[in-house]
N, C-alpha and C. Protein backbone atom coordinates (compact mmCIF):
# COMPACT_ATOMS: atom_id res chain seq x y z
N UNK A 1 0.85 -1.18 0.00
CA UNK A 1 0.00 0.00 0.00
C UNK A 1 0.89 1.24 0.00
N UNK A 2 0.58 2.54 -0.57
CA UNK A 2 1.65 3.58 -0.59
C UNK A 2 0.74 4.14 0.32
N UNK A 3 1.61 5.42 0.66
CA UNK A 3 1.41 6.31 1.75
C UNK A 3 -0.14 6.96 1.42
N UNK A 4 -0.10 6.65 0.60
CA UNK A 4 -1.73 8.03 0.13
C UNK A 4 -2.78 7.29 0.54
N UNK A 5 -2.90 5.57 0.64
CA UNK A 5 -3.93 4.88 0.04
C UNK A 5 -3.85 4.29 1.53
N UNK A 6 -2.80 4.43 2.47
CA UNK A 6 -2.57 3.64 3.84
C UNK A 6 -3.80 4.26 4.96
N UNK A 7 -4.42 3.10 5.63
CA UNK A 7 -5.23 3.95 6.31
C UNK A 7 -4.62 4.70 7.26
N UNK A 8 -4.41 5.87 7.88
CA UNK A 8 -4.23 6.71 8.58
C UNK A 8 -4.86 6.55 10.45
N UNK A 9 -6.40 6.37 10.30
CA UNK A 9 -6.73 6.33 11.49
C UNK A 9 -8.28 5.83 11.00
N UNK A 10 -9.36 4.93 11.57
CA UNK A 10 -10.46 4.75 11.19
C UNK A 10 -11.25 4.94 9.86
N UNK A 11 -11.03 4.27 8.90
CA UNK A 11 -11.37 4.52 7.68
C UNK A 11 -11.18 6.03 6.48
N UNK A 12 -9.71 6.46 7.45
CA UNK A 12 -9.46 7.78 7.13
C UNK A 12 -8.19 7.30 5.95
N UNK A 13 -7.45 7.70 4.81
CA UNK A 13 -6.85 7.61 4.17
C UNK A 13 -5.98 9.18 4.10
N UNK A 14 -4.70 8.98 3.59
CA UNK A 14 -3.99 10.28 3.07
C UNK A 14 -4.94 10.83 2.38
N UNK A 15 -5.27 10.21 1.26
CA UNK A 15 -6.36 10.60 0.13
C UNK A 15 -7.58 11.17 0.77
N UNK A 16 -7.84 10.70 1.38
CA UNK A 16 -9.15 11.06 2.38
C UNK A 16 -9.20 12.34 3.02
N UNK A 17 -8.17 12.27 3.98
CA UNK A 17 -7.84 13.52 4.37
C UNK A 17 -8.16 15.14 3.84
N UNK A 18 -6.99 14.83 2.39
CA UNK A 18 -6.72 15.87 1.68
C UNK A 18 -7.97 16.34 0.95
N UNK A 19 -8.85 15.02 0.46
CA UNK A 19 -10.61 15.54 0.45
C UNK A 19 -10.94 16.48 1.27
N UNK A 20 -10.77 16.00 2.00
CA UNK A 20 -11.74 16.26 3.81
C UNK A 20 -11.37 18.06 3.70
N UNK A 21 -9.81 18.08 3.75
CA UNK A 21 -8.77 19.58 3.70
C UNK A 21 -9.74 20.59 2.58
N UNK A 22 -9.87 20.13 1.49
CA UNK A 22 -10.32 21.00 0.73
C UNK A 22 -12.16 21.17 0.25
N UNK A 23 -12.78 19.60 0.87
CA UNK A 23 -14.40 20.40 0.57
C UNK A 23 -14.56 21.00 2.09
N UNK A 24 -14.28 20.83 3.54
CA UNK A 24 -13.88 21.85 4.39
C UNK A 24 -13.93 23.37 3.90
N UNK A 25 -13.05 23.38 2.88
CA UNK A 25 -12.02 24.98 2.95
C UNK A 25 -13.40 25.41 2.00
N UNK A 26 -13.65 24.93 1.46
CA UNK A 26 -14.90 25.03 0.45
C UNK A 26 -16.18 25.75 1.47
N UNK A 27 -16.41 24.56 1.89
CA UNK A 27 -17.51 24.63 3.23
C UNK A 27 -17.60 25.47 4.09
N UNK A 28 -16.35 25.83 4.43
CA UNK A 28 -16.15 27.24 4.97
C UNK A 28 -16.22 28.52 4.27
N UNK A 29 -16.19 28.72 3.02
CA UNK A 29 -16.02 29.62 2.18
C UNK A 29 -17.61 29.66 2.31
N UNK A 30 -18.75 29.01 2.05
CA UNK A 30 -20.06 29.36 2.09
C UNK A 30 -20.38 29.50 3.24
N UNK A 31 -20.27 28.98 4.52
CA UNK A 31 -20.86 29.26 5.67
C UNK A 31 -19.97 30.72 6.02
N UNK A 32 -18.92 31.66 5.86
CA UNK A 32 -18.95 32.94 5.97
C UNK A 32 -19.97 33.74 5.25
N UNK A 33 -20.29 33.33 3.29
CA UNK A 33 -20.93 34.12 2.78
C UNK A 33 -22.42 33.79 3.57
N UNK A 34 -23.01 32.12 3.64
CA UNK A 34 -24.34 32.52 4.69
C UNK A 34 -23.85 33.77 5.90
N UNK A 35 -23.36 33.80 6.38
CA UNK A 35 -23.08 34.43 7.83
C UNK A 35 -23.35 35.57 7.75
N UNK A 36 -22.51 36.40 6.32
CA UNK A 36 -22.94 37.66 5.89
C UNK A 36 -24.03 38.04 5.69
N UNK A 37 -24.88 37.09 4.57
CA UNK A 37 -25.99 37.35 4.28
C UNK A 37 -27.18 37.30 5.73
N UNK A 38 -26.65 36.43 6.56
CA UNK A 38 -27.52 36.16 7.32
C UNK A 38 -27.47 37.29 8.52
N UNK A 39 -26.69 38.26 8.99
CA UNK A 39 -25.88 39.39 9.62
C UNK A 39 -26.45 40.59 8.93
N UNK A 40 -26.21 40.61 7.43
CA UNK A 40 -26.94 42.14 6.46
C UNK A 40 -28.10 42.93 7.07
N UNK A 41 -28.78 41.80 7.11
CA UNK A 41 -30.09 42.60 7.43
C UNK A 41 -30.13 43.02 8.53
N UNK A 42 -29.75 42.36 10.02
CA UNK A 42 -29.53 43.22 11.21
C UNK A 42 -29.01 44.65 11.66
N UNK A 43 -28.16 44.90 10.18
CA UNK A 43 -27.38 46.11 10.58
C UNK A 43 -28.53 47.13 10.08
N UNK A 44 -29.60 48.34 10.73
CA UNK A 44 -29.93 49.40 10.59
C UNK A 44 -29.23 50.33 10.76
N UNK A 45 -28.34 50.48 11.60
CA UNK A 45 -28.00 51.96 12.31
C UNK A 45 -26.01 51.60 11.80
N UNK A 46 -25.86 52.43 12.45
CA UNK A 46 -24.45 52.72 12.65
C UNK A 46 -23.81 51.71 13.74
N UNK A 47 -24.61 51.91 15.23
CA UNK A 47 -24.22 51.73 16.09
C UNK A 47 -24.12 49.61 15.96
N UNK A 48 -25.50 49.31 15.02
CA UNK A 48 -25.75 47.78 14.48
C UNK A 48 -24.02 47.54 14.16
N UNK A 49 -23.35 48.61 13.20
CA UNK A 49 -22.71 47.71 12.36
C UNK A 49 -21.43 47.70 13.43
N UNK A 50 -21.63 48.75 14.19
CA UNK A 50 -19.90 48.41 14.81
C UNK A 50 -20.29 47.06 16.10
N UNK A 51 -21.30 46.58 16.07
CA UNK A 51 -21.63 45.24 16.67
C UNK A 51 -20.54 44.19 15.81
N UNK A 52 -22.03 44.21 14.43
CA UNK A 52 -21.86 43.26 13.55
C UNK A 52 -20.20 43.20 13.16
N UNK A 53 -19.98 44.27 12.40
CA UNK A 53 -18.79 44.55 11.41
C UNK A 53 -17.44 43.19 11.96
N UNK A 54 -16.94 43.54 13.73
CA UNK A 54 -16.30 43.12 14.21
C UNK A 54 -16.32 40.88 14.20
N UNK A 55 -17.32 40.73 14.42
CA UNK A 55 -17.76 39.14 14.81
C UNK A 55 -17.53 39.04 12.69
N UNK A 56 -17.74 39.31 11.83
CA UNK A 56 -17.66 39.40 10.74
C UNK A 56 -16.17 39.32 10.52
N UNK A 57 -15.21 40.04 10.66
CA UNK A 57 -14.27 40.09 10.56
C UNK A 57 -13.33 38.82 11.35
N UNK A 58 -13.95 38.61 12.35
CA UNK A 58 -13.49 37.38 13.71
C UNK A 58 -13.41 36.24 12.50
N UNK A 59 -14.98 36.31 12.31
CA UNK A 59 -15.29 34.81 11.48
C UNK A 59 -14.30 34.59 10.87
N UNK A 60 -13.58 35.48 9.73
CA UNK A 60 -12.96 35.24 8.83
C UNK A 60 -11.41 34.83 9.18
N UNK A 61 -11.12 35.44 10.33
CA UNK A 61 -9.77 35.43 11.07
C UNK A 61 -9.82 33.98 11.36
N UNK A 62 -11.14 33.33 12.05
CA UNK A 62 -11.04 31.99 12.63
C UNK A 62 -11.14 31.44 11.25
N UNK A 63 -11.70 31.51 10.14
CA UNK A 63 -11.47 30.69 9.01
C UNK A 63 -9.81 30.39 8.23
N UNK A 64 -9.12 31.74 7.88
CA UNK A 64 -8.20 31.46 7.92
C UNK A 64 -6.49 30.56 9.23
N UNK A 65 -7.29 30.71 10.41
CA UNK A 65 -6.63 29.80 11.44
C UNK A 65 -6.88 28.93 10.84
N UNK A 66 -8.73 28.26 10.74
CA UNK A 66 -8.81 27.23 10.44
C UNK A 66 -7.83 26.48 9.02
N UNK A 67 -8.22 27.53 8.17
CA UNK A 67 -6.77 26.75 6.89
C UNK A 67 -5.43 26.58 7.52
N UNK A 68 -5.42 27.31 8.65
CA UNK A 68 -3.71 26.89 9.13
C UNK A 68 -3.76 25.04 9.72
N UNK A 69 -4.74 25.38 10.55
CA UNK A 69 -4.65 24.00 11.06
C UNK A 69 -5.10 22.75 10.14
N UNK A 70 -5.43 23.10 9.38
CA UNK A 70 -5.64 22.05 8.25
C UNK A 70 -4.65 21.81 7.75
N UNK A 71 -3.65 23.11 7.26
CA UNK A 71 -2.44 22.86 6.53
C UNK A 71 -1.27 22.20 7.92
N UNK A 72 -1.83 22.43 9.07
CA UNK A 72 -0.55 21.50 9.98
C UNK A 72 -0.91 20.54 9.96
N UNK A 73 -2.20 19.67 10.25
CA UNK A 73 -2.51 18.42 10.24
C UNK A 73 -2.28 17.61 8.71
N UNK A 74 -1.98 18.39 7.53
CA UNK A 74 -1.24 17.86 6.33
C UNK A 74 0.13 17.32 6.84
N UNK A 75 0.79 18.61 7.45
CA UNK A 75 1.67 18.76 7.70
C UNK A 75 2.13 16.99 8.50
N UNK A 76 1.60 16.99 9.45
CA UNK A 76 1.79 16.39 10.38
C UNK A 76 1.34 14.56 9.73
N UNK A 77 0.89 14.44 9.21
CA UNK A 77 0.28 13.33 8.75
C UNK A 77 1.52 12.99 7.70
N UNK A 78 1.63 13.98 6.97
CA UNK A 78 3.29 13.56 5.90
C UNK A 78 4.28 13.18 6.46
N UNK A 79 4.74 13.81 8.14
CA UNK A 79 5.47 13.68 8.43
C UNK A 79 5.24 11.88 8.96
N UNK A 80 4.39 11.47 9.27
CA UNK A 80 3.64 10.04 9.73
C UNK A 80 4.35 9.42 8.58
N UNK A 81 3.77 9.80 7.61
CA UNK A 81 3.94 8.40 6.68
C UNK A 81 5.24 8.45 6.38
N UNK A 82 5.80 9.51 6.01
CA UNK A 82 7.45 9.73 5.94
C UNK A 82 8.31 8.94 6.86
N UNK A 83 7.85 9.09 8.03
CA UNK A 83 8.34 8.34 9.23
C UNK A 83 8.19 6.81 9.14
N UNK A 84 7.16 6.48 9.27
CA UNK A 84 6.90 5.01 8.59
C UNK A 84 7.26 4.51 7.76
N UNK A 85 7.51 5.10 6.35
CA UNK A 85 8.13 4.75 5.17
C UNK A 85 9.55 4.50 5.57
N UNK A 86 10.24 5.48 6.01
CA UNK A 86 11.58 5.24 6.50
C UNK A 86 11.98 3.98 7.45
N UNK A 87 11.06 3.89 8.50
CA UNK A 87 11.31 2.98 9.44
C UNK A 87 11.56 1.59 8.63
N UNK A 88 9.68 1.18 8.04
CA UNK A 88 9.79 -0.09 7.23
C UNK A 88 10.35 -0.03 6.02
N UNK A 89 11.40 0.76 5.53
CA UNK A 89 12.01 0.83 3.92
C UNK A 89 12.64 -0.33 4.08
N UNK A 90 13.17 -0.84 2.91
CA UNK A 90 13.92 -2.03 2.52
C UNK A 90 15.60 -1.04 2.79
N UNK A 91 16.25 -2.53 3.07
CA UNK A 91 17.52 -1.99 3.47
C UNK A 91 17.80 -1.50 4.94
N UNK A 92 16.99 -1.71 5.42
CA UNK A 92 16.84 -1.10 6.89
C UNK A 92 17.83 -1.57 8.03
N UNK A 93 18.44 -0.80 8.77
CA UNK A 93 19.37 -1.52 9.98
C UNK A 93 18.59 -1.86 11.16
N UNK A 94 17.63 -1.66 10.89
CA UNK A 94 16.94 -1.61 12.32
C UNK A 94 15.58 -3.26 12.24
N UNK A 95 16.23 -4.06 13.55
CA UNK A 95 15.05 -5.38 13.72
C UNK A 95 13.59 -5.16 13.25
N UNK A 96 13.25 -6.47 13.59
CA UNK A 96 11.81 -5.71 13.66
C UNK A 96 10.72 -5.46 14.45
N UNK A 97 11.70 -5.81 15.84
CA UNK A 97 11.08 -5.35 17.22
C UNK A 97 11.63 -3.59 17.05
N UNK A 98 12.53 -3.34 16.79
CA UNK A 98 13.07 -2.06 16.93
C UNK A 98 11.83 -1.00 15.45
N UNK A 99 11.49 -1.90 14.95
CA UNK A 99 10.68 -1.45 13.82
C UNK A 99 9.71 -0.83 14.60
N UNK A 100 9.08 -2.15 15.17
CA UNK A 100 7.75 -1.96 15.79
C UNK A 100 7.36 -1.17 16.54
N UNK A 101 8.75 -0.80 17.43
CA UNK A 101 8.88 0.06 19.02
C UNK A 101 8.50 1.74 18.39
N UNK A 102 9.61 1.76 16.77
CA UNK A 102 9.60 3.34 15.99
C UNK A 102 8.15 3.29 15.69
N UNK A 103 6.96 2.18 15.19
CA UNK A 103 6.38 2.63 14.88
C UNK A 103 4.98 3.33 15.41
N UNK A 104 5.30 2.27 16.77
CA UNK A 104 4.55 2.49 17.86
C UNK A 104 4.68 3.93 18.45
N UNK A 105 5.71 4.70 18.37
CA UNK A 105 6.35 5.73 18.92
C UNK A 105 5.33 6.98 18.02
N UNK A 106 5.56 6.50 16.97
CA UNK A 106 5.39 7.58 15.87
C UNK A 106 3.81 7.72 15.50
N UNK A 107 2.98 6.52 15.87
CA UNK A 107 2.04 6.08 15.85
C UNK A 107 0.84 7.20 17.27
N UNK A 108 1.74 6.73 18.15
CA UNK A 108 1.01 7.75 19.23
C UNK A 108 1.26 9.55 19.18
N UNK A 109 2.67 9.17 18.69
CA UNK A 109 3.00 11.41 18.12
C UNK A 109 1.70 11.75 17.73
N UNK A 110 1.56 10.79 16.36
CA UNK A 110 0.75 11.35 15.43
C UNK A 110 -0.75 11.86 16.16
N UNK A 111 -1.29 10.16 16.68
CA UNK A 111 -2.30 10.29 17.22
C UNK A 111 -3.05 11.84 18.59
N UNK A 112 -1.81 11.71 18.98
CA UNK A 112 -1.43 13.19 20.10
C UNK A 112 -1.75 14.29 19.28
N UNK A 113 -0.61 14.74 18.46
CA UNK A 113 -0.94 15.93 17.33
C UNK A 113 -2.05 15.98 16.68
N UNK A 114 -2.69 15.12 16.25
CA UNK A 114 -4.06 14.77 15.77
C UNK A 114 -4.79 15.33 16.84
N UNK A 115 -5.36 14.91 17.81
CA UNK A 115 -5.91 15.00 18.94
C UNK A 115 -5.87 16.53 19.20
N UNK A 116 -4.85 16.84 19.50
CA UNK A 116 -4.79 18.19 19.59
C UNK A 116 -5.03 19.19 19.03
N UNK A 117 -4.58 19.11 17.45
CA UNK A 117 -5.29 19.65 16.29
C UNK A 117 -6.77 19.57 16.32
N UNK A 118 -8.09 18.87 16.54
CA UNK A 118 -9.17 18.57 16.34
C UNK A 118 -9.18 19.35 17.55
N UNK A 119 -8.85 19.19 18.68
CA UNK A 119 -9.36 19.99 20.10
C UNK A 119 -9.49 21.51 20.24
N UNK A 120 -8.75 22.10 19.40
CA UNK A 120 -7.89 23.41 19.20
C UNK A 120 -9.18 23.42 18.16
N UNK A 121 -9.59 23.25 16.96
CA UNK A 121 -10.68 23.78 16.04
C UNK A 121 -11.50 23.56 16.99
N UNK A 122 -12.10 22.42 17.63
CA UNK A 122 -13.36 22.53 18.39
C UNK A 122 -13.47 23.53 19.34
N UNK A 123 -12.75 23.79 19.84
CA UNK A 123 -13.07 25.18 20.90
C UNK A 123 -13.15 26.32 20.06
N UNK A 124 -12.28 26.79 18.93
CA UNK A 124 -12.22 27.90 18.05
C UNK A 124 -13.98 27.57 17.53
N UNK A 125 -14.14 26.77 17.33
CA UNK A 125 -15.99 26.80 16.85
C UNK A 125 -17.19 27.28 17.95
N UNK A 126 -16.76 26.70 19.00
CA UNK A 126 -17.45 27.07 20.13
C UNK A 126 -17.40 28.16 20.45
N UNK A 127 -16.13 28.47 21.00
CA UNK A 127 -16.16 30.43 21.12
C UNK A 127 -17.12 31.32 19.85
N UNK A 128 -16.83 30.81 18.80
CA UNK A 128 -17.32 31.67 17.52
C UNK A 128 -18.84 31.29 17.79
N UNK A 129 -19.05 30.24 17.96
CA UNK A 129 -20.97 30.18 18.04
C UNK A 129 -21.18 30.87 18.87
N UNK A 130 -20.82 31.28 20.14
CA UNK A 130 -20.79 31.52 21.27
C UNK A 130 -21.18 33.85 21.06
N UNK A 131 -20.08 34.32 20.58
CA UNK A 131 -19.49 35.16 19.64
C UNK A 131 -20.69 35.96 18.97
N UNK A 132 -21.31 34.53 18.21
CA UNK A 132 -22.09 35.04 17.24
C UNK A 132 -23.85 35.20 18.26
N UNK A 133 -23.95 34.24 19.29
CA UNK A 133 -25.20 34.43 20.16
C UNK A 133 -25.14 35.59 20.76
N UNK A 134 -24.25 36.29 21.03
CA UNK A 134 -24.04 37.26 21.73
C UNK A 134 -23.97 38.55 21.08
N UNK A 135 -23.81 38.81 19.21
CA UNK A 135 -24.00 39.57 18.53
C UNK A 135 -25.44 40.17 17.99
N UNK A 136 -25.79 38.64 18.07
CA UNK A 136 -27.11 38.88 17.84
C UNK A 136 -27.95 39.20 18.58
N UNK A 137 -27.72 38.82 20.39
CA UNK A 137 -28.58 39.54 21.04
C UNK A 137 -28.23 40.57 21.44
N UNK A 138 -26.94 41.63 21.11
CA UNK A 138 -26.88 42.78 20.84
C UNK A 138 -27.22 43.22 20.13
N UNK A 139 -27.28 43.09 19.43
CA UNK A 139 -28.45 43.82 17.98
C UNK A 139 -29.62 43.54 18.41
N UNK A 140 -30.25 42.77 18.33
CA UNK A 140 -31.76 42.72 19.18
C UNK A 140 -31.98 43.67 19.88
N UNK A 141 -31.21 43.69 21.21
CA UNK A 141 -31.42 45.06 22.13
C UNK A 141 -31.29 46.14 21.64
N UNK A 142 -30.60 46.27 21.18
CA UNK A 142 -30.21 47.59 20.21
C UNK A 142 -31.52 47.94 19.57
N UNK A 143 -32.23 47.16 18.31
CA UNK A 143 -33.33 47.59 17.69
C UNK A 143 -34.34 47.49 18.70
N UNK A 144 -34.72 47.04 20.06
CA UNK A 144 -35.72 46.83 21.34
C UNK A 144 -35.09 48.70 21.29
N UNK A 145 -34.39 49.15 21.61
CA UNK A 145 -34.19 50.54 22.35
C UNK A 145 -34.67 51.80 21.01
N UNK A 146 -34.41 51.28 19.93
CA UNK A 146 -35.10 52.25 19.03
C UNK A 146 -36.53 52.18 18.88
């Protein structure tokens, strides 16, 4: 099996992944333009937009994080199979208890960095939902006082 086609973690593939990386980046690209559209109409006044304007701008900041951490968990997954490839290459000095021990080693990195990566977007989502409940019931009050 080559590195692209190797499963990674639960029916996840390199190939898979790099799907995952880009209808994501996609997916995100429309849920800002909903966000906008869905935000437009709240803004009446002046005072609406310096609510809105800001959580608008956030979104986009957490979207581009989000491409960062997508591009580390590339990152990090190449470095996996790279690692693996090397360990089990032909020609190797190393047993194959000593195989097993590297791969085991490299096996839990990954899994860790993984882990961590997914933990780190899930809170960045939460704050932002969070963000956005709180924009909106400023604006609410806001149009309640006019």
């Amino acid at each position: 099996m080559t590195g692209k086609d190797e499963e990674l973690f639960k029916g996840m593939t390199f190939s898979d992944l790099m799907s995952d990386v880009y209808h994501n980046s996609k997916k995100v690209s429309r849920q800002i333009n909903q966000l906008i559209a869905q935000l437009q109409p709240l803004i009446k006044t002046t005072s609406d937009a310096t609510i809105v304007v800001p959580l608008i701008k956030e979104y986009l900041d957490i979207a581009v994080k989000n491409d960062d951490h997508l591009v580390k968990l590339t990152a990090i997954v190449q470095r996996y199979i790279s690692t693996k490839q090397t360990i089990t290459g032909e020609g190797s000095l190393l047993s194959e208890d000593e195989k097993k021990q590297l791969l085991a080693v490299a096996n839990k990195t990954f899994e860790n960095e993984l882990t961590e990566e997914v933990e780190r977007l899930e809170n960045e989502d939460r704050v932002l939902k969070q963000k956005i409940a709180e924009v909106k019931e400023k604006v609410s009050q806001n149009h309640d006082k006019d």
